[in-house]
Structure formats: structure tokens, C-alpha cells
C-alpha atoms as a PDB file:
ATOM      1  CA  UNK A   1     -27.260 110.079  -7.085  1.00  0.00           C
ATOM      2  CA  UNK A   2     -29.088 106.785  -8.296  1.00  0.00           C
ATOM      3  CA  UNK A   3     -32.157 107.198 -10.177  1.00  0.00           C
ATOM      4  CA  UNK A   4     -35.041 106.649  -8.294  1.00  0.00           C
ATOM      5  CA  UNK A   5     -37.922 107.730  -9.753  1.00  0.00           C
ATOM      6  CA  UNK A   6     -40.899 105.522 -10.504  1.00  0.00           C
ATOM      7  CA  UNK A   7     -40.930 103.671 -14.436  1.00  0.00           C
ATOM      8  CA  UNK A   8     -44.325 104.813 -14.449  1.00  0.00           C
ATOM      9  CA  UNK A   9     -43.466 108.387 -14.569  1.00  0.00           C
ATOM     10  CA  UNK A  10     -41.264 107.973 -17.756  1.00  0.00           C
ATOM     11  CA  UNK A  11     -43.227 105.063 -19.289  1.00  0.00           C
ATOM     12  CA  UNK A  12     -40.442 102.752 -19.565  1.00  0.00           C
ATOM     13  CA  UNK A  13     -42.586  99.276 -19.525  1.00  0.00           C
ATOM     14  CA  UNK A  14     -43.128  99.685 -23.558  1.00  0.00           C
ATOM     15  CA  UNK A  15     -42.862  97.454 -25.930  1.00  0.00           C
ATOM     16  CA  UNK A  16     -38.580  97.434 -26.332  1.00  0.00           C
ATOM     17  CA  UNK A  17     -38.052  97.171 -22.582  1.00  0.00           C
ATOM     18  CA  UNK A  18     -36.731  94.711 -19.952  1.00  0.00           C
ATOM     19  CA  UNK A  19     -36.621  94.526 -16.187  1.00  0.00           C
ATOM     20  CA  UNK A  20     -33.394  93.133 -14.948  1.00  0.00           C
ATOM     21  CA  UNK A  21     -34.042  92.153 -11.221  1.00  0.00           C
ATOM     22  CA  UNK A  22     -30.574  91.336  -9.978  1.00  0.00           C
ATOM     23  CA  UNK A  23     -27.058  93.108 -11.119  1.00  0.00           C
ATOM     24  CA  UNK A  24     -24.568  91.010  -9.984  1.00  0.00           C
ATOM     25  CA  UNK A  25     -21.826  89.856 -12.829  1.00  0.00           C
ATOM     26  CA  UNK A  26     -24.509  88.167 -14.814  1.00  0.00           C
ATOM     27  CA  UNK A  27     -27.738  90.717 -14.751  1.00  0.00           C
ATOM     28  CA  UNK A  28     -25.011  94.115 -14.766  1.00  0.00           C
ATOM     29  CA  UNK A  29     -23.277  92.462 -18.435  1.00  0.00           C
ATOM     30  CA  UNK A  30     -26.853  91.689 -19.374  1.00  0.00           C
ATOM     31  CA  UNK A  31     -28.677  94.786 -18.831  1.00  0.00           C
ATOM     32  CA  UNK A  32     -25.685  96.917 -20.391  1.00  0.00           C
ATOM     33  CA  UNK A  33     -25.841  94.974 -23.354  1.00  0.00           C
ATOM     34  CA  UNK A  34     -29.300  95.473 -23.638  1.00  0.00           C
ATOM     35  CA  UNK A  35     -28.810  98.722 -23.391  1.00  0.00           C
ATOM     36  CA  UNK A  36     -25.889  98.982 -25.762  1.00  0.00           C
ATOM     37  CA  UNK A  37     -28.195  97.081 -28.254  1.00  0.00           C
ATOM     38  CA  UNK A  38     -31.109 100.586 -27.644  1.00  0.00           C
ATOM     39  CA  UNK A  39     -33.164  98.656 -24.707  1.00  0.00           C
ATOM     40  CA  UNK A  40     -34.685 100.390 -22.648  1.00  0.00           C
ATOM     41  CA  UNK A  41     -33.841  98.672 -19.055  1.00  0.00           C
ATOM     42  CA  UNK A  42     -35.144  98.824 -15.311  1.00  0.00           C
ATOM     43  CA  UNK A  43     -32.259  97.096 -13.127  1.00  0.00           C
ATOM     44  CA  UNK A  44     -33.470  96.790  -9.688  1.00  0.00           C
ATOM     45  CA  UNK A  45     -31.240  95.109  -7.177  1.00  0.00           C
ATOM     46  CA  UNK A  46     -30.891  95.437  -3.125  1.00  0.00           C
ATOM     47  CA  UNK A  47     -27.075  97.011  -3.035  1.00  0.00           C
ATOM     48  CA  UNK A  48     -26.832 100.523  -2.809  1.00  0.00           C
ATOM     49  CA  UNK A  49     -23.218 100.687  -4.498  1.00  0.00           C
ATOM     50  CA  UNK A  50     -24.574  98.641  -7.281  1.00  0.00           C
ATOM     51  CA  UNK A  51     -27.024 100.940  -8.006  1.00  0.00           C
ATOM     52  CA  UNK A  52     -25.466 103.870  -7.860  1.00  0.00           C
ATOM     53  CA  UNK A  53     -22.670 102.469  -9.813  1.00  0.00           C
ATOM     54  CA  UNK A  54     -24.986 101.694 -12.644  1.00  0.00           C
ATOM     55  CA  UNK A  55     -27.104 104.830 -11.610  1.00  0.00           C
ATOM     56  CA  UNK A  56     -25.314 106.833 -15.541  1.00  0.00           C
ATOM     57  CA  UNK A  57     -25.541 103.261 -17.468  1.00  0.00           C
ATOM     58  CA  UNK A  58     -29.110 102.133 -17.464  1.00  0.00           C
ATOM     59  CA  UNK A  59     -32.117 103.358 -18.679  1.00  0.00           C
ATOM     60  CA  UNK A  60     -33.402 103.653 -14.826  1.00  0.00           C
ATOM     61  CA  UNK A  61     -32.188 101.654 -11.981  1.00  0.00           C
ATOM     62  CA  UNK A  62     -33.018 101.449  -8.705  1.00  0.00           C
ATOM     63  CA  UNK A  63     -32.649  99.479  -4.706  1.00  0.00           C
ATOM     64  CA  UNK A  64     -35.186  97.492  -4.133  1.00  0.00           C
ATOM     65  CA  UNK A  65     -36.861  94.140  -2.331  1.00  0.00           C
ATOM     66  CA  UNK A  66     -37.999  92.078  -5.210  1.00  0.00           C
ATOM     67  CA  UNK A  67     -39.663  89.491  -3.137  1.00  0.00           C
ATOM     68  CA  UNK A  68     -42.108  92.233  -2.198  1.00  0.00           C
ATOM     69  CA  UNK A  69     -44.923  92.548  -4.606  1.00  0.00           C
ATOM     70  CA  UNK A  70     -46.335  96.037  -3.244  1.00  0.00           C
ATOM     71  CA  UNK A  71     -42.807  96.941  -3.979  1.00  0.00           C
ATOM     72  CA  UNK A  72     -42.726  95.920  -7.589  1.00  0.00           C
ATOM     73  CA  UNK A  73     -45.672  97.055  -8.234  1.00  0.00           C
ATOM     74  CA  UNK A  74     -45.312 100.382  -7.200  1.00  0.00           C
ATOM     75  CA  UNK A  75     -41.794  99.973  -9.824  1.00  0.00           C
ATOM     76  CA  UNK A  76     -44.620  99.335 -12.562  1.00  0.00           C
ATOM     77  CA  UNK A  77     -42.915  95.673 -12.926  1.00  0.00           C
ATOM     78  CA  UNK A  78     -46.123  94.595 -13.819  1.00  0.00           C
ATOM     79  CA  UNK A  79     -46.455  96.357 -16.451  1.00  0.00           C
ATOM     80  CA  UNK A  80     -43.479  94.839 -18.676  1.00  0.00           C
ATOM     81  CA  UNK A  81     -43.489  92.167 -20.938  1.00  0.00           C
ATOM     82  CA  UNK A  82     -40.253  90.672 -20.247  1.00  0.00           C
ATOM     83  CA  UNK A  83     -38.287  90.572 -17.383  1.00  0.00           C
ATOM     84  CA  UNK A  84     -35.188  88.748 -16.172  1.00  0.00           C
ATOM     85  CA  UNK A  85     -34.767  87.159 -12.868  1.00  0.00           C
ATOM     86  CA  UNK A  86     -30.521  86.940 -12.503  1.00  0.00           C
ATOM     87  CA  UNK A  87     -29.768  86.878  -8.724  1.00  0.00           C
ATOM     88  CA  UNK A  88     -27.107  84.727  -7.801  1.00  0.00           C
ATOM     89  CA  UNK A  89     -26.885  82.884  -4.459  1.00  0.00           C
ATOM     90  CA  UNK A  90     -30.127  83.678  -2.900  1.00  0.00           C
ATOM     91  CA  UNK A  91     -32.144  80.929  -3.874  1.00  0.00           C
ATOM     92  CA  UNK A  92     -35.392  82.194  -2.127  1.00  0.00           C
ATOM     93  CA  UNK A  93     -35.367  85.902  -3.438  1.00  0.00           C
ATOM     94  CA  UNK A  94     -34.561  83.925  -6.923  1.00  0.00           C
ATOM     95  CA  UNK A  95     -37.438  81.890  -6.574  1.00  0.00           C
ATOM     96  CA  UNK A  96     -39.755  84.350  -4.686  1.00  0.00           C
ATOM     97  CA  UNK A  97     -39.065  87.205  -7.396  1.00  0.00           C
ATOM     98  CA  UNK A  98     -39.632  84.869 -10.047  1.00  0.00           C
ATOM     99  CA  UNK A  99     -42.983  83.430  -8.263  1.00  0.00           C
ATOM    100  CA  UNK A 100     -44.185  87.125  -8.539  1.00  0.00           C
ATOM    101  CA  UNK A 101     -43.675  87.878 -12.288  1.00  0.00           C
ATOM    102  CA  UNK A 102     -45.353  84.696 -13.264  1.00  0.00           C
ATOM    103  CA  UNK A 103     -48.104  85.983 -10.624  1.00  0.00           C
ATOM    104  CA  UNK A 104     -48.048  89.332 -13.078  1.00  0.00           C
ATOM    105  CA  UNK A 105     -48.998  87.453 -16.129  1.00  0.00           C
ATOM    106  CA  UNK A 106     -45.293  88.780 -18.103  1.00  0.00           C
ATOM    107  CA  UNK A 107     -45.326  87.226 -21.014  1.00  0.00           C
ATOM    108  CA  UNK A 108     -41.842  86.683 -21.354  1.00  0.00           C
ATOM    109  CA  UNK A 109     -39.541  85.884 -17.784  1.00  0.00           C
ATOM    110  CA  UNK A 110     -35.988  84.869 -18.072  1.00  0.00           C
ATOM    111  CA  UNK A 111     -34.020  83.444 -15.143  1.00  0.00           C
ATOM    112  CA  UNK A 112     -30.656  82.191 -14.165  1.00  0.00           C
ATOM    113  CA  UNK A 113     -30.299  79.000 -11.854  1.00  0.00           C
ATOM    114  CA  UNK A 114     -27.284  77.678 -10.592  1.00  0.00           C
ATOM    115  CA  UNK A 115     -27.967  74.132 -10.083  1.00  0.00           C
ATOM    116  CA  UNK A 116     -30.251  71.434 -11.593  1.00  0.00           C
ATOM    117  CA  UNK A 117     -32.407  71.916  -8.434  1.00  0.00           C
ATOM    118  CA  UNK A 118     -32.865  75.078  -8.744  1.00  0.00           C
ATOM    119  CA  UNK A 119     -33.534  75.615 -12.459  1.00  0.00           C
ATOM    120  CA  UNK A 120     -36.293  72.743 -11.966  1.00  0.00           C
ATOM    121  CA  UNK A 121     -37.815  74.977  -9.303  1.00  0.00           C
ATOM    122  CA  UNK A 122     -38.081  77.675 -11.588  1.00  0.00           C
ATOM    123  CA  UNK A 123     -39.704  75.645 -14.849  1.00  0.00           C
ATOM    124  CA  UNK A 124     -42.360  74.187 -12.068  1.00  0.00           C
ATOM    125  CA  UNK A 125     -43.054  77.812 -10.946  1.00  0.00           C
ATOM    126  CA  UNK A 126     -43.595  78.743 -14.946  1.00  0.00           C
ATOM    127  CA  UNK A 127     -40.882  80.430 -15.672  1.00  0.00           C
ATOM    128  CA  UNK A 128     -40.495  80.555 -19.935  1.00  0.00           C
ATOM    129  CA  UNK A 129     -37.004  80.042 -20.017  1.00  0.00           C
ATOM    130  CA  UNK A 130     -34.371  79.029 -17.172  1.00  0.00           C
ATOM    131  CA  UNK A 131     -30.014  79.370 -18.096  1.00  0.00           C
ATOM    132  CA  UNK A 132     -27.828  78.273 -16.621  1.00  0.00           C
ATOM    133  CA  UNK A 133     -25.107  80.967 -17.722  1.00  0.00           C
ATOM    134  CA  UNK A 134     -21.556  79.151 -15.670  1.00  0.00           C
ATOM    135  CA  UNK A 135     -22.582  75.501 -17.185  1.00  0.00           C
ATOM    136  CA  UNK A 136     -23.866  76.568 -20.219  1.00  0.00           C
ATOM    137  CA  UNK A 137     -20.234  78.613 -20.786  1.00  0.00           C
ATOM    138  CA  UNK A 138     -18.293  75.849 -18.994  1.00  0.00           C
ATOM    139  CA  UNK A 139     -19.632  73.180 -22.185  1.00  0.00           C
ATOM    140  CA  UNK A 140     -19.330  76.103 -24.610  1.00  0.00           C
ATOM    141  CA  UNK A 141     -15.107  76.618 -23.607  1.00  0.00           C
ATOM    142  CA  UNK A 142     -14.747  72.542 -22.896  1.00  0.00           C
ATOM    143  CA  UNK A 143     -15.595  72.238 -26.651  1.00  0.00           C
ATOM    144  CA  UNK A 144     -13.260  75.094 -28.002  1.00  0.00           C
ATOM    145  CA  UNK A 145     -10.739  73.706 -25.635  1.00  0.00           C
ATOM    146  CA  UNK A 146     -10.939  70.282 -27.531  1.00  0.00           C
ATOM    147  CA  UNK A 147     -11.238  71.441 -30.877  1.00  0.00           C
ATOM    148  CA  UNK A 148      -9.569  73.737 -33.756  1.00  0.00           C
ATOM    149  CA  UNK A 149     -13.380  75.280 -33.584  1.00  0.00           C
ATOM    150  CA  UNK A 150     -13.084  79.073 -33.364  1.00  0.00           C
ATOM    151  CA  UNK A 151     -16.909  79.114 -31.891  1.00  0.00           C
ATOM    152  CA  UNK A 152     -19.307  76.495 -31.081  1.00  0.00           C
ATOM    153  CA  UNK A 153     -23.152  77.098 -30.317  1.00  0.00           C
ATOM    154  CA  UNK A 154     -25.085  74.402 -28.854  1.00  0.00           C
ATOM    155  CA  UNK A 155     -28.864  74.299 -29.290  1.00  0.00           C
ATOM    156  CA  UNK A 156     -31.877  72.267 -27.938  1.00  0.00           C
ATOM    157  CA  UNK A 157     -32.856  68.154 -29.758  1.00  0.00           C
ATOM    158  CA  UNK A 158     -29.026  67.682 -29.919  1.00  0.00           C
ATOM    159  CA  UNK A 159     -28.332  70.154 -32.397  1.00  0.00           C
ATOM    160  CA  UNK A 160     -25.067  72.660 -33.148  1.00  0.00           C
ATOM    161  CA  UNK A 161     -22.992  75.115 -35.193  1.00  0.00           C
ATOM    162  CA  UNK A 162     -19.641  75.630 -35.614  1.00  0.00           C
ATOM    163  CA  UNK A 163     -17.083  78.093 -36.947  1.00  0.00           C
ATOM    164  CA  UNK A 164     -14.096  77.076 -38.108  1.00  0.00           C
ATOM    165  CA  UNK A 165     -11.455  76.305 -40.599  1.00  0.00           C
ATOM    166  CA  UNK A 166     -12.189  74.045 -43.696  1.00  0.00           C
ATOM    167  CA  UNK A 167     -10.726  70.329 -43.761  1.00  0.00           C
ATOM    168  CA  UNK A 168      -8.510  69.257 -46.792  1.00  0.00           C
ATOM    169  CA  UNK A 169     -10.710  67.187 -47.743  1.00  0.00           C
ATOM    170  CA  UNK A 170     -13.080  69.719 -48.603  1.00  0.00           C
ATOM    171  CA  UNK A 171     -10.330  72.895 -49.998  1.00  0.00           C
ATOM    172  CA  UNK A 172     -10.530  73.454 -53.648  1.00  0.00           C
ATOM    173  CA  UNK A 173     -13.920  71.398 -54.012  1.00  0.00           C
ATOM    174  CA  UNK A 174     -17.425  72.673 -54.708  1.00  0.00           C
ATOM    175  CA  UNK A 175     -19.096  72.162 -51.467  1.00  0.00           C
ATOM    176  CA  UNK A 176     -21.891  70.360 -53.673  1.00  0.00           C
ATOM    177  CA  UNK A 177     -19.331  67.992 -54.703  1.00  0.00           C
ATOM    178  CA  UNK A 178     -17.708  67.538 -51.488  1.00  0.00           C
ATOM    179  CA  UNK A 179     -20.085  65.047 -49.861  1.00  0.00           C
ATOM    180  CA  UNK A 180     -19.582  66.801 -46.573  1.00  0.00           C
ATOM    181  CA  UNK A 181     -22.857  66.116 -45.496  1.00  0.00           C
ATOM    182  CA  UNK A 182     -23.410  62.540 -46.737  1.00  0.00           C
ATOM    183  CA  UNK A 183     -19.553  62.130 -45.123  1.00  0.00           C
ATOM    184  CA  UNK A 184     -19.582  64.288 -42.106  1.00  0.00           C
ATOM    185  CA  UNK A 185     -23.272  64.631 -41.042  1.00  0.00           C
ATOM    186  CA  UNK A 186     -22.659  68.365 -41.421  1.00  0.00           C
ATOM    187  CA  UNK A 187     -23.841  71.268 -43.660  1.00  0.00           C
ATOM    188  CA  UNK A 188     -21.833  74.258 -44.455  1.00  0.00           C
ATOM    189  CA  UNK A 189     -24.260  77.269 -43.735  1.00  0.00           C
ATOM    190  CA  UNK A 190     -21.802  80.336 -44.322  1.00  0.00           C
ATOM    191  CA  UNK A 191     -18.163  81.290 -45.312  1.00  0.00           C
ATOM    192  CA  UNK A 192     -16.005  84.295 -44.811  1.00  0.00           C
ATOM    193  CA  UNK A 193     -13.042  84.932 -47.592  1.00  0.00           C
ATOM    194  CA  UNK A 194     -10.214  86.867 -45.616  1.00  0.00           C
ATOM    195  CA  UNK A 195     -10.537  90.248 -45.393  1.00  0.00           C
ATOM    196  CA  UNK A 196     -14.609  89.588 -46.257  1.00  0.00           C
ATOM    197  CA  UNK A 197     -17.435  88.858 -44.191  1.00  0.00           C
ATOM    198  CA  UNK A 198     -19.398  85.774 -43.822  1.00  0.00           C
ATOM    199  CA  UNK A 199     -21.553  85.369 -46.632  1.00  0.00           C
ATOM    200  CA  UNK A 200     -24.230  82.148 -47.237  1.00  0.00           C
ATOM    201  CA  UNK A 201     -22.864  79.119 -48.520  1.00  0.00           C
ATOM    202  CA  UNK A 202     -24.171  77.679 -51.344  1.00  0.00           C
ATOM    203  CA  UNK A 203     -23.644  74.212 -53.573  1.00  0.00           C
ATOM    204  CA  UNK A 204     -21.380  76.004 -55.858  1.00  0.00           C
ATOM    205  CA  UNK A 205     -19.284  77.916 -53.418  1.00  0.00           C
ATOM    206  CA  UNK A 206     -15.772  76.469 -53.339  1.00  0.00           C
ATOM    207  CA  UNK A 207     -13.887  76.374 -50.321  1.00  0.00           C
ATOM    208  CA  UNK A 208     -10.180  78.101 -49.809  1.00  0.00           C
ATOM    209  CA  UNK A 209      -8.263  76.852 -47.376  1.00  0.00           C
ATOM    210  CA  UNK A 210      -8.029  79.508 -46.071  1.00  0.00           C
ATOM    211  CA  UNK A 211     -11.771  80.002 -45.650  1.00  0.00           C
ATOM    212  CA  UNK A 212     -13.734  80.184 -42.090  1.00  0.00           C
ATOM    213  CA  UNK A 213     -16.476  78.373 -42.479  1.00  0.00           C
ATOM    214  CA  UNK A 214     -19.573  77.909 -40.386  1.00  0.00           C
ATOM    215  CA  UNK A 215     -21.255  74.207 -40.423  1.00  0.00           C
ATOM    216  CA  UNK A 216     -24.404  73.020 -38.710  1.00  0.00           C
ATOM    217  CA  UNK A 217     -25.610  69.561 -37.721  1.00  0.00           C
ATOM    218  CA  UNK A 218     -25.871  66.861 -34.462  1.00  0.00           C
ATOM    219  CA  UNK A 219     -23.020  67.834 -32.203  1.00  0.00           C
ATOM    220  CA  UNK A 220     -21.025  64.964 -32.130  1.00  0.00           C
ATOM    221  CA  UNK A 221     -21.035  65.390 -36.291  1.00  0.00           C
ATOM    222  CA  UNK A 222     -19.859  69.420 -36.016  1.00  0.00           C
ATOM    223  CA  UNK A 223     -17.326  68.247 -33.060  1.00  0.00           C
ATOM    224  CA  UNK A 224     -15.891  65.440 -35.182  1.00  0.00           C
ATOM    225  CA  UNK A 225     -15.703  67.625 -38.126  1.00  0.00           C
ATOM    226  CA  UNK A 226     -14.060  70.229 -36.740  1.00  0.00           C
ATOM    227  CA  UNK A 227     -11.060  68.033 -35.586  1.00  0.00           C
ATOM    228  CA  UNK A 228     -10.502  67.058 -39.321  1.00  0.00           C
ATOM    229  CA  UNK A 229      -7.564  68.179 -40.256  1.00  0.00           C
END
């Protein structure tokens, strides 16, 4: 049977807790990895075989209307500081739900949008931060596709890291004397020896080829880089 007790009975709104409101494919890998990483987590969605699916994985979980406020309430949803909005298609509970918690004063409220439209609703309603999880992967495989890059991370103000494998240019050199970031706009942040993990990089570290390296800068520079060969 699901769990469906009330938070406020086991005092789950503490300080190393989330409410995940919405366990389709998105919220469910979220709130288990939140709970793999020793998060406490309150998944609420409307699906009965959801929830009882999840009933053994999460912290509590339990069927719910989030667009109610007497009903999130009486979940003590209030009472967290972060929360996470990640329904899919229903653009009105998504907004709604996410109207509420910024009506609760959380400090912290996640959501997912999938479009521009909607993810502009959300900022306007005051929502701290808005993903967009199928574009945001979409970029992130488009530039691993393109590249010899074994993982790119894109940031905010046009900024990026890479992992990947060293250029000749730079094998056998100092990275101090390799002008890699006078040349390439790029700076080499970390490096992992085979067998090794990644340690910092520093000016006198010299570079195997057989190095993975990790290099930060604009992303055009840490695109361009990593298709040096």
C-alpha cells in the first residue's frame, strides 16, 4: 500500500528535504536521485499506480491535487524549503502548483517548462529557477554529437566545460608553457592519468596523450578546442 500518512507526522519538511510535485520520467529520476544522494523526499502526484509504484522508493509519497492549496497544506508543503514543480503536459496544474509555493514563501522552487512560453510564465510567477530538462539535454548531446568531447556542461553569460582528450599540440608540454589559453581561449582545470582520478591541473602539470583533461572557457573556445586534433 502507498504511504499516505501526513509529512507532518514524521517531520519530513527539515532542513535536507524536497517536495517533488509531479513523478512522471523527469520528477520519478529526480526524486530517486535525491534520495539515493540521503534526501529526504515527499513525491506527490495524481496517479495512483505511480504512487504506489514509488510507494518502497521515497522517503513518503503520496496522490494528490496540487492545484489545491487546502490540500498541500494539509501535506505540510508549506513547510519545506525547496520544492520542485516537474509535471509534464498540464500546463495549468504546472503553473497553478507553482503559483501556490511561491504563495508559501519556499525559499527555494524548482520547475520544469516545456516551451519558451511556458518557462516565461513561470519566472513572471517567481519561480527561482525554471529547466528546461528535453532542450537543455537536446544542446548537451548536439555538442557531444559534434565533437571528440566526452562531456560538455554549459553554464549561464556564455560560459562552459569540457572533458576530453588533450590536442597534440599540447602532449608532452607543461600546460604553463603551452599557451593554451592565450591560443585556445581555454583553461585546463583538471586531468585524470589512466587508471587515476581527476586531479587539479596546475602550470607545471604536463599533459600525456593519453590524458583526459577537463578545460573551461566561452563555449565556442571549449567547442573549438575540443575538435583539435
Amino acid at each position: 500500500m502507498a504511504r499516505n500518512r501526513s509529512p507532518k507526522s514524521r517531520r519530513i519538511a527539515g532542513n535536507d528535504s524536497v517536495v517533488v510535485i509531479g513523478l512522471g520520467r523527469f520528477g520519478r529520476a529526480l526524486a530517486l536521485e535525491l534520495v539515493d544522494e540521503e534526501t529526504e523526499v515527499l513525491g506527490i502526484d495524481e496517479n495512483p499506480e505511480v504512487v504506489q509504484m514509488l510507494a518502497r522508493s521515497l522517503t513518503h509519497v503520496v496522490r494528490a491535487d496540487s492545484t489545491k492549496e487546502e490540500v498541500l497544506r494539509q501535506l505540510a508543503v508549506h513547510e519545506f524549503d525547496r520544492a520542485v514543480v516537474a509535471i509534464g503536459t498540464d500546463l495549468e496544474a504546472s503553473i497553478l502548483t507553482a503559483s501556490l509555493l511561491i504563495s508559501f514563501g519556499i525559499r527555494d522552487v524548482w520547475a520544469k517548462a516545456i516551451s519558451e512560453a511556458h518557462g516565461r510564465i513561470l519566472s513572471q510567477l517567481g519561480v527561482h529557477h525554471v529547466v528546461y530538462p528535453e532542450h537543455d539535454m537536446g544542446q548537451r548531446v548536439a555538442h557531444l554529437v559534434r565533437g571528440r568531447m566526452m562531456d560538455y556542461i554549459e553554464f549561464e553569460d556564455d560560459f562552459a566545460m569540457v572533458k576530453t582528450t588533450p590536442p597534440a599540440s599540447v602532449v608532452g608540454k607543461r600546460l604553463g608553457d603551452s599557451g593554451v589559453r592565450t591560443r585556445h581561449g581555454v583553461t585546463v582545470v583538471a586531468i585524470k592519468r589512466p587508471g587515476q582520478d581527476f586531479t587539479y591541473a596546475t602550470a607545471d602539470t604536463v599533459v600525456e596523450a593519453d590524458d583526459t583533461i577537463i578545460a573551461a572557457g566561452r563555449t565556442r573556445a571549449t567547442e573549438h578546442f575540443s575538435e583539435l586534433q
